[in-house]
Protein backbone atom coordinates (compact mmCIF):
# COMPACT_ATOMS: atom_id res chain seq x y z
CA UNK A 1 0.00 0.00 0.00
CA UNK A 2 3.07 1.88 0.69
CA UNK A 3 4.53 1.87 -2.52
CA UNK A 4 1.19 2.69 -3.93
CA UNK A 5 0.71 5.69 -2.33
CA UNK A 6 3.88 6.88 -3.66
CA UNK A 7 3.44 6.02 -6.89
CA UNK A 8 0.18 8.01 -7.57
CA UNK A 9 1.64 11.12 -4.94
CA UNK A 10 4.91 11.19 -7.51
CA UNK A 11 2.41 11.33 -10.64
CA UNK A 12 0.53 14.15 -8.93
CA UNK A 13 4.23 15.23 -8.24
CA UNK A 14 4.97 15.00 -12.17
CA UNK A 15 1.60 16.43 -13.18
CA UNK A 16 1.82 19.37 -11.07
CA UNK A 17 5.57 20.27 -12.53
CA UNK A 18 4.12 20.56 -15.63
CA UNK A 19 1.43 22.79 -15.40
CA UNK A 20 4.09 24.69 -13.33
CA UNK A 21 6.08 24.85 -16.08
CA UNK A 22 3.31 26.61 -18.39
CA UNK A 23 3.95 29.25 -16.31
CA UNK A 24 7.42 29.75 -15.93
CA UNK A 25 9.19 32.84 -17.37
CA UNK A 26 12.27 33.48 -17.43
CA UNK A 27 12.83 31.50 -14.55
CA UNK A 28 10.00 33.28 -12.44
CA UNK A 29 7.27 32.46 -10.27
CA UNK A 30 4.24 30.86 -11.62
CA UNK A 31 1.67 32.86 -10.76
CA UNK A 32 1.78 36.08 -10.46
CA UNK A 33 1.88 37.31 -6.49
CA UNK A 34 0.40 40.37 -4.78
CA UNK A 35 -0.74 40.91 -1.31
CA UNK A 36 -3.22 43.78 -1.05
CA UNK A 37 -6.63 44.76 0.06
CA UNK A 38 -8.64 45.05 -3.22
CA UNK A 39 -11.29 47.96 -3.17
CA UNK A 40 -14.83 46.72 -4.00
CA UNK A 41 -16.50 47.23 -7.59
CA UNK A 42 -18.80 50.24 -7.85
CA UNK A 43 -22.10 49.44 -6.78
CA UNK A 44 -24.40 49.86 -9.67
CA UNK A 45 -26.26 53.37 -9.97
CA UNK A 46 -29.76 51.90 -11.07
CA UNK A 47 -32.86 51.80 -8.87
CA UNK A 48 -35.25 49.93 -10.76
CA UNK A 49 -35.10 46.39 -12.12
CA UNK A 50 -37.01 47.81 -15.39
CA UNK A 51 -33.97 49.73 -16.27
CA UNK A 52 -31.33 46.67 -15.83
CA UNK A 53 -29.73 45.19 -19.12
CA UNK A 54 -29.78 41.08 -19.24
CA UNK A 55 -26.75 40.11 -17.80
CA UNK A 56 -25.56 36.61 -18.86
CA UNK A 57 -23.79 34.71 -15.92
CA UNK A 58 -20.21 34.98 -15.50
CA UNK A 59 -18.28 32.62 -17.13
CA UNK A 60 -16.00 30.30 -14.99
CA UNK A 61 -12.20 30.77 -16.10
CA UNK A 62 -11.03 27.38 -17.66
CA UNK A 63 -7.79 25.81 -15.92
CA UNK A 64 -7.61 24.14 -12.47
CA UNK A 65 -5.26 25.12 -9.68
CA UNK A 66 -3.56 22.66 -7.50
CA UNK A 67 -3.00 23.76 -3.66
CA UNK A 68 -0.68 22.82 -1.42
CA UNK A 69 -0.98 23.47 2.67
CA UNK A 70 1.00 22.96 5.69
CA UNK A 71 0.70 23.82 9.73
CA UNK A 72 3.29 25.32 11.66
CA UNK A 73 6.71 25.89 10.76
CA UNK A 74 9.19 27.45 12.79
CA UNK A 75 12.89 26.98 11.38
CA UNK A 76 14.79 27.52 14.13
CA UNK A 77 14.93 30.45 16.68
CA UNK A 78 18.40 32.11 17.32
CA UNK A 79 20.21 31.47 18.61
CA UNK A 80 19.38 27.67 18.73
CA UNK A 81 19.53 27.14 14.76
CA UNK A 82 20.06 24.08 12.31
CA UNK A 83 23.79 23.66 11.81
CA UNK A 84 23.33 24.06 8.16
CA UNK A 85 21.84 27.32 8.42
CA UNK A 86 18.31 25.81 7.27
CA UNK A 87 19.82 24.48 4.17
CA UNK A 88 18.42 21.13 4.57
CA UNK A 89 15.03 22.00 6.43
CA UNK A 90 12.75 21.01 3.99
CA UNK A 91 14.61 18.43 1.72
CA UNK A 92 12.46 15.60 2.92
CA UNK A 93 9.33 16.79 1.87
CA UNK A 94 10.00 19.37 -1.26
CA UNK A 95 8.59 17.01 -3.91
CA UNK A 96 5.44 17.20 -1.97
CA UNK A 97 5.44 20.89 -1.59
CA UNK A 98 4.29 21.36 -5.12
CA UNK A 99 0.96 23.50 -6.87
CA UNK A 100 0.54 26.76 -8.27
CA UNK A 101 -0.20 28.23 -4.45
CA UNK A 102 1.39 26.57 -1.63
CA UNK A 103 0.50 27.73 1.80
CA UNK A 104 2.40 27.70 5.18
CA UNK A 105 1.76 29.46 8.30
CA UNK A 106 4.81 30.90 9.23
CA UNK A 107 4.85 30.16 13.47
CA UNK A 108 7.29 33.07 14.41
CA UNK A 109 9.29 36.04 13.17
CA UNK A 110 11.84 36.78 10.49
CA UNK A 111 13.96 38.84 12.49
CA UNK A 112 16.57 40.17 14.49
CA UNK A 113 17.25 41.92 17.70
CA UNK A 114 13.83 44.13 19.07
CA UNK A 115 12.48 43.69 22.32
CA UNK A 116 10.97 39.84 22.81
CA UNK A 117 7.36 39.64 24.53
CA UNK A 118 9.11 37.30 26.98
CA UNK A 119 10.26 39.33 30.27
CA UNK A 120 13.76 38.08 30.89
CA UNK A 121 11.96 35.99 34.37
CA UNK A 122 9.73 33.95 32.01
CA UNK A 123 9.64 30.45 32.42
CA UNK A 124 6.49 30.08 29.96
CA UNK A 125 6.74 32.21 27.18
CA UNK A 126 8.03 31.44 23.80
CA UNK A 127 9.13 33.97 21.45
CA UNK A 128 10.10 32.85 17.99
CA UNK A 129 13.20 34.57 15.65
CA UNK A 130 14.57 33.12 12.89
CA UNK A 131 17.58 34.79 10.98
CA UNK A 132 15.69 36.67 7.55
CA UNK A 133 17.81 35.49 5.31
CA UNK A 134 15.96 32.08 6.39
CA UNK A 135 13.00 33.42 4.05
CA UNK A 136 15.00 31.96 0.71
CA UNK A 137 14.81 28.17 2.02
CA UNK A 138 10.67 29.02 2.33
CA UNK A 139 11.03 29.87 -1.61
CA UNK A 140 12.94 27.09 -2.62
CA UNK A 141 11.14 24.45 -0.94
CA UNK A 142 8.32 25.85 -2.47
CA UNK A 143 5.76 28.24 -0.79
CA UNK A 144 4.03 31.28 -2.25
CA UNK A 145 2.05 32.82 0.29
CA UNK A 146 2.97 32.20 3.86
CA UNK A 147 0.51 32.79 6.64
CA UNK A 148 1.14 35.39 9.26
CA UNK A 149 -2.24 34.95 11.30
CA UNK A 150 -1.22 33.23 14.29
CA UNK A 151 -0.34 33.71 17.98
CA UNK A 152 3.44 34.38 17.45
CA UNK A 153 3.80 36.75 14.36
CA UNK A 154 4.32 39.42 17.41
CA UNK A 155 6.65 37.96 19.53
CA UNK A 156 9.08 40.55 18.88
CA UNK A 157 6.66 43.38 18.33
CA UNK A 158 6.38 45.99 15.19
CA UNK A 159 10.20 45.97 14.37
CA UNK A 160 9.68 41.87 13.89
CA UNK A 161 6.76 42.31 11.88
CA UNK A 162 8.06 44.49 9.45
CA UNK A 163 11.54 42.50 9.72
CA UNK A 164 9.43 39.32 7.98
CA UNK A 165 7.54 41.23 5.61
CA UNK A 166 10.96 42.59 3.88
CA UNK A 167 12.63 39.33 4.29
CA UNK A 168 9.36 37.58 2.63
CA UNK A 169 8.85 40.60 -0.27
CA UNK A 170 12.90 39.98 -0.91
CA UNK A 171 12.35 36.26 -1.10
CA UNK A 172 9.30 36.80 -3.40
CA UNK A 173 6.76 35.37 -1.39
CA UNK A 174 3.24 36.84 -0.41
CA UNK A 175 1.79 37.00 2.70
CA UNK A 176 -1.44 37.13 4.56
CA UNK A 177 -3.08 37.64 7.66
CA UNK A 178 -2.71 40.85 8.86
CA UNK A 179 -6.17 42.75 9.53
CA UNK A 180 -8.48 43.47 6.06
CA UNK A 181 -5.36 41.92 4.24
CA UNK A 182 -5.62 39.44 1.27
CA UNK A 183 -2.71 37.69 -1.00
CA UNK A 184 -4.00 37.26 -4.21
CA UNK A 185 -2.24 34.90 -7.26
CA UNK A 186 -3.09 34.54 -11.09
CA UNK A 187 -3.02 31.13 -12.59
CA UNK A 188 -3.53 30.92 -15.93
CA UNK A 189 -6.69 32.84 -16.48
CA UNK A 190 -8.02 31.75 -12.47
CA UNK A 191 -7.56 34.50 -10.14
CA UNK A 192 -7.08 33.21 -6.37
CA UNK A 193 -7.24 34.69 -3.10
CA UNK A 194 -5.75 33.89 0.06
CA UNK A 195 -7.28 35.36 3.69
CA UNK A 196 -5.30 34.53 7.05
CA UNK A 197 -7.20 34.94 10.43
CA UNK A 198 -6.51 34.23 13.68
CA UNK A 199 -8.16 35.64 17.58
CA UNK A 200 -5.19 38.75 18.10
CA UNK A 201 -5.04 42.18 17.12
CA UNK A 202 -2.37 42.03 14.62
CA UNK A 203 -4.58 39.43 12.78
CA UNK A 204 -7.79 39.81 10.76
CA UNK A 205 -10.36 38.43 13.41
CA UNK A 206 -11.85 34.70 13.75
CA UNK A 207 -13.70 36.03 17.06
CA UNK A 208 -15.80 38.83 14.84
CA UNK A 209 -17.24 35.83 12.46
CA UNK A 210 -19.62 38.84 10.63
CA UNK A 211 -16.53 40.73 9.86
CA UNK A 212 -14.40 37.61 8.68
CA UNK A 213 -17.32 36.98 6.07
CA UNK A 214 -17.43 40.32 4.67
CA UNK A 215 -13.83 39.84 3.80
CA UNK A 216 -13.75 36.80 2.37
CA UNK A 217 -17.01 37.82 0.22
CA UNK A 218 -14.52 40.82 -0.73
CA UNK A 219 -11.98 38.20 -1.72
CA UNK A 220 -14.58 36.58 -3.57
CA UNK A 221 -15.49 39.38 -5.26
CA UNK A 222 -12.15 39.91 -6.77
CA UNK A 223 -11.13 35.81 -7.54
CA UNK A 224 -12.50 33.34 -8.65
CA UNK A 225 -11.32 30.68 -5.88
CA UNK A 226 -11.11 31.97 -2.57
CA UNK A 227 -8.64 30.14 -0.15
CA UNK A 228 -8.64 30.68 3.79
CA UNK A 229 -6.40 29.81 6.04
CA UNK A 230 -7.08 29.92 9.93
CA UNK A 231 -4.93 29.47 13.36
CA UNK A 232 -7.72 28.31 15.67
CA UNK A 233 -8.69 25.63 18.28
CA UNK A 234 -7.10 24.97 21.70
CA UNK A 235 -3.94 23.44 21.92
CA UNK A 236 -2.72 20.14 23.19
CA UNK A 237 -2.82 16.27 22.48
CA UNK A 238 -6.90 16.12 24.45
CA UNK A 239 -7.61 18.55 21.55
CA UNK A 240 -7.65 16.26 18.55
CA UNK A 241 -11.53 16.46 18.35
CA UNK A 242 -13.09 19.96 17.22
CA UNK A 243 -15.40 21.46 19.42
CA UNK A 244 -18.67 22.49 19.11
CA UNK A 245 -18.60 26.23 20.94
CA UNK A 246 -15.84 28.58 21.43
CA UNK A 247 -12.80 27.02 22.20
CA UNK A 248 -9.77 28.27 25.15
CA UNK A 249 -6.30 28.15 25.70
CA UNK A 250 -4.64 29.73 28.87
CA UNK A 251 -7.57 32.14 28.86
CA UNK A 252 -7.03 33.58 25.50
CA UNK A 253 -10.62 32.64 22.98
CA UNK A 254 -8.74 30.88 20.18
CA UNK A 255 -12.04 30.76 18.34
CA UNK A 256 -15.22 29.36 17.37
CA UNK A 257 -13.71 27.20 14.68
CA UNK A 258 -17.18 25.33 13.19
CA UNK A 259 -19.27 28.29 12.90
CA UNK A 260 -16.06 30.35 11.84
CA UNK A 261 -15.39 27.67 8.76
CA UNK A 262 -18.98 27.77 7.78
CA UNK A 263 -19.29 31.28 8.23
CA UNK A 264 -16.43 31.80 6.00
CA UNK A 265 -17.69 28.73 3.19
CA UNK A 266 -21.11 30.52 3.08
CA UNK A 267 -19.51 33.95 2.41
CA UNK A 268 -17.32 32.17 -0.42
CA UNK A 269 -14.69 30.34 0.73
CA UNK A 270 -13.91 27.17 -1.53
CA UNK A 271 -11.34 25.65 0.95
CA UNK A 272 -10.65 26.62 4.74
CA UNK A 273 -7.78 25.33 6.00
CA UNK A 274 -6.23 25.56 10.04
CA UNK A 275 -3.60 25.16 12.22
CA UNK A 276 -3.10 26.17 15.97
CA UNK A 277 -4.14 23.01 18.03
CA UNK A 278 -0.35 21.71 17.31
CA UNK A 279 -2.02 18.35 16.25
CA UNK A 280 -4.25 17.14 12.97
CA UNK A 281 -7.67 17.39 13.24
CA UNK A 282 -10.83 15.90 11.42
CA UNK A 283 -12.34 17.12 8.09
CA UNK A 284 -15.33 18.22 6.50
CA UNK A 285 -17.60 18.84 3.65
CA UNK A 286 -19.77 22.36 3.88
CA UNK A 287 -21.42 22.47 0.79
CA UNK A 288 -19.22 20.99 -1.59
CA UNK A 289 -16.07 22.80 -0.19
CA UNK A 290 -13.26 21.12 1.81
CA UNK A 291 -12.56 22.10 5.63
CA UNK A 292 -9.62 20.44 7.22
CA UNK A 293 -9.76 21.84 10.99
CA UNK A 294 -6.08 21.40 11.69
CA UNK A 295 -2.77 20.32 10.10
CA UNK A 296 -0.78 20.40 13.17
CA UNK A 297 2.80 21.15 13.31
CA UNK A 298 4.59 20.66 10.25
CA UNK A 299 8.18 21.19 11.08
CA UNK A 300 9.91 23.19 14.34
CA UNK A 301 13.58 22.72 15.28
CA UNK A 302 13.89 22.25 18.71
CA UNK A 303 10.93 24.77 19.49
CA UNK A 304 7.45 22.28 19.50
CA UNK A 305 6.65 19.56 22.35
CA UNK A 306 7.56 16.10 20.47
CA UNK A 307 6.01 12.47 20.43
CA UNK A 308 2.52 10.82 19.69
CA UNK A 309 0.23 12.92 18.02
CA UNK A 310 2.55 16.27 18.30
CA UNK A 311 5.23 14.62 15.79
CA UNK A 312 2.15 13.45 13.17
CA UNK A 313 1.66 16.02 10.47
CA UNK A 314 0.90 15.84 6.94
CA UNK A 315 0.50 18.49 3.39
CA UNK A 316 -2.65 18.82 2.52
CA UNK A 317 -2.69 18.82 -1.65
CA UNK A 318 -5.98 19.70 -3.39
CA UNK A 319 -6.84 20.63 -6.97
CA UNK A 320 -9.82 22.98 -7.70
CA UNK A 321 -11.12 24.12 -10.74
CA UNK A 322 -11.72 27.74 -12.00
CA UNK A 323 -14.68 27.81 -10.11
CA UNK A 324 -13.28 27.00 -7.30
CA UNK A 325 -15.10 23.67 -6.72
CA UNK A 326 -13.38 20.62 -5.84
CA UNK A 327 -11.34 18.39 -8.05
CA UNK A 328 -9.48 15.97 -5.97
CA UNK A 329 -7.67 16.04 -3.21
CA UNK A 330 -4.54 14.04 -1.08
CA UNK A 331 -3.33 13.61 2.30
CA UNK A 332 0.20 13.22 2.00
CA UNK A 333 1.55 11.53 5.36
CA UNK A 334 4.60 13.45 6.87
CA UNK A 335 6.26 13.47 10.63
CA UNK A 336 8.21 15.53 12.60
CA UNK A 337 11.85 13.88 12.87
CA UNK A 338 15.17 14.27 15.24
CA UNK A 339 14.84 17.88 16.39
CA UNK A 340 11.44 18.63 14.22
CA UNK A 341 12.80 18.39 10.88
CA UNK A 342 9.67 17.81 8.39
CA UNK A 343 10.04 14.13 6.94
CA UNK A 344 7.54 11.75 4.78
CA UNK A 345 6.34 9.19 7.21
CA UNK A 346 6.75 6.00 6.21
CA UNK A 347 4.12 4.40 8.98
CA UNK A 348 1.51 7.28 7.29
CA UNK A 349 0.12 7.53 10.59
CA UNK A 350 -1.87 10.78 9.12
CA UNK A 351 -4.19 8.88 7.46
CA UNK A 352 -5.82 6.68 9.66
CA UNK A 353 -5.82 9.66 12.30
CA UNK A 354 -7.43 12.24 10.43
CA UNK A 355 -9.96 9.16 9.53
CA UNK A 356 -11.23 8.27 12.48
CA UNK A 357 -11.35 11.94 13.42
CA UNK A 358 -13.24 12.92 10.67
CA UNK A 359 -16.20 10.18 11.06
CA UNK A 360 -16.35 10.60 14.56
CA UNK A 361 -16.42 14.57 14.82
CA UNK A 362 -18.63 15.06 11.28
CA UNK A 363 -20.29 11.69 10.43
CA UNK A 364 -21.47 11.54 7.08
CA UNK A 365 -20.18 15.08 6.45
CA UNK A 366 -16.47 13.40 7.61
CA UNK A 367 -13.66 13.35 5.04
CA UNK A 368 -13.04 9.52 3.92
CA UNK A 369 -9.13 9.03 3.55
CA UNK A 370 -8.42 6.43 1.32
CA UNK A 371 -5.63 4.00 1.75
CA UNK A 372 -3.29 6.16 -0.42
CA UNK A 373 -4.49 9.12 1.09
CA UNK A 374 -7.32 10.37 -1.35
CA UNK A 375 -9.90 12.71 0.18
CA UNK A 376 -13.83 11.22 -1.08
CA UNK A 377 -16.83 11.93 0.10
CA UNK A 378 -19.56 9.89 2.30
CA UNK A 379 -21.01 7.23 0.24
């Protein structure tokens, strides 16, 4: 089953490098990257439905895009770094990290020096800083937009913030997550957006759910598939299972994370994706559109708690067409190795844990995994 699994993952693998290739130039990205907030179009100026022209409906761009999604990643913090300067971080797993976008949410800072949120007497505060020039290895193992929602994008205040947006705009990646902002991508003639939340101030809101749809229907307005990414849920091995309700950690409200997904699918979303719990979580269909609630940690060296369900990750790898429905869709099975170096997992414990989470947490809305990973719906 093994060597199944990577048979048909290396022809997704092959498949996916050449539609990249269509849209190479010059050796350049292949789609073309911006993070902005996109003004709305002009509402129109007519009152009466007498004096409207027939309008045919829109056509859906032709072309598919293939998606790629991690959880955490946190490459190091200084001074406690991988000897090879990062070099190696993601060799295990860059034939996986393949598609036109790839998403990862970024747990930390690009950064150095500032004032940490950690008072020197701290014995339970983590503060994450990894050298800038870090930001190339997040390039080459193949993101495009990395995710700066989350609980530790601060740790080292404004001066770290802006820090890891130059290092990511020198790197050429896009970013999202910050409040009302939205990464946006062209592929082919499909036009994709990208919306990070998370529950802190320097994060567009999951706790304001109304607010959180009226930006993704603003996304929606300007793309044609609309991806969000979340960093939501409590934290902690007992926290596999999503909760109905809003959900706690150490007092902070990390988010109601069911009617936030649905929210967001109703407003427009065509795939919600989340991290925060440091584990995987269940999936689930909302109306034709994929929610996976959680992919855990994905790689942190020498920074995340270690063994059992903390060192199980996976990359989530879905392809949707121009109208943002879904195509297909993969779990491919990864683990956190040595000092939290991201590895394929040979024992694909993934699978069978983001199975039985999905049928017991959703039922017949649960995600099947197949064998070799495939995501299918309830028969």
């Amino acid at each position: 089953m093994r060597t199944l699994a990577l048979v048909l993952r290396a022809g997704a693998v092959v498949a996916g490098v050449g539609l990249l290739a269509s849209y190479l130039v010059d050796a350049g990205p292949r789609s073309e990257l911006t993070t902005a907030a996109v003004a709305a179009p002009p509402a129109a100026t007519s009152s009466t439905t007498a004096d409207l022209p027939v309008v045919p409906a829109p056509r859906a761009p032709s072309g598919i895009v293939t998606v790629a999604v991690t959880g955490d990643i946190v490459m190091g913090s200084t001074p406690d770094l991988p000897s090879d300067g990062g070099r190696s971080f993601f060799t295990g797993v860059q034939a996986d990290l393949a598609g036109d976008v790839v998403i990862g949410n970024l747990e930390g800072t690009l950064s150095v020096g500032g004032v940490s949120k950690c008072g020197p007497a701290s014995t339970n505060c983590f503060a994450f800083q990894t050298p800038p020039t870090y930001a190339k290895w997040l390039k080459r193992a193949g993101y495009t937009v990395m995710n700066l929602a989350n609980n530790h994008a601060y740790d080292f205040g404004a001066s770290g913030q802006r820090q890891t947006i130059a290092a990511l705009d020198s790197a050429g990646l896009a970013y999202t997550g910050r409040p009302g902002e939205i990464a946006y991508a062209k592929v082919g003639e499909v036009r994709v957006a990208v919306v990070g939340f998370a529950s802190y101030p320097w994060a567009a809101s999951l706790i304001d759910i109304a607010g959180a749809a009226r930006l993704v229907r603003k996304a929606a307005r300007a793309a044609d598939v609309v991806i969000v990414t979340m960093h939501a849920g409590a934290e902690g091995t007992d926290r596999q299972h999503v909760t109905r309700g809003t959900e706690f950690y150490l007092g902070e409200n990390r988010g109601n994370v069911i009617a936030f997904s649905h929210a967001v699918v109703d407003a427009g979303a065509d795939l919600v994706v989340g991290h925060g719990p440091h584990v995987l979580r269940g999936m689930e269909w909302r109306r034709g559109r994929l929610i996976a609630y959680s992919m855990g940690n994905f790689g942190g060296y020498n920074v995340f708690s270690l063994g059992g369900a903390l060192s199980v990750s996976g990359i989530l790898r879905v392809t949707l067409r121009g109208d943002g429905t879904f195509e297909s869709g993969t779990l491919v099975p990864t683990r956190l190795a040595g000092a939290g170096v991201p590895a394929l997992d040979p024992s694909e414990a993934a699978h069978g844990m983001v199975r039985t989470l999905s049928r017991q947490d959703f039922g017949r809305r649960g995600v099947r995994i197949a064998p070799t990973g495939e995501l299918r719906r309830a028969r």
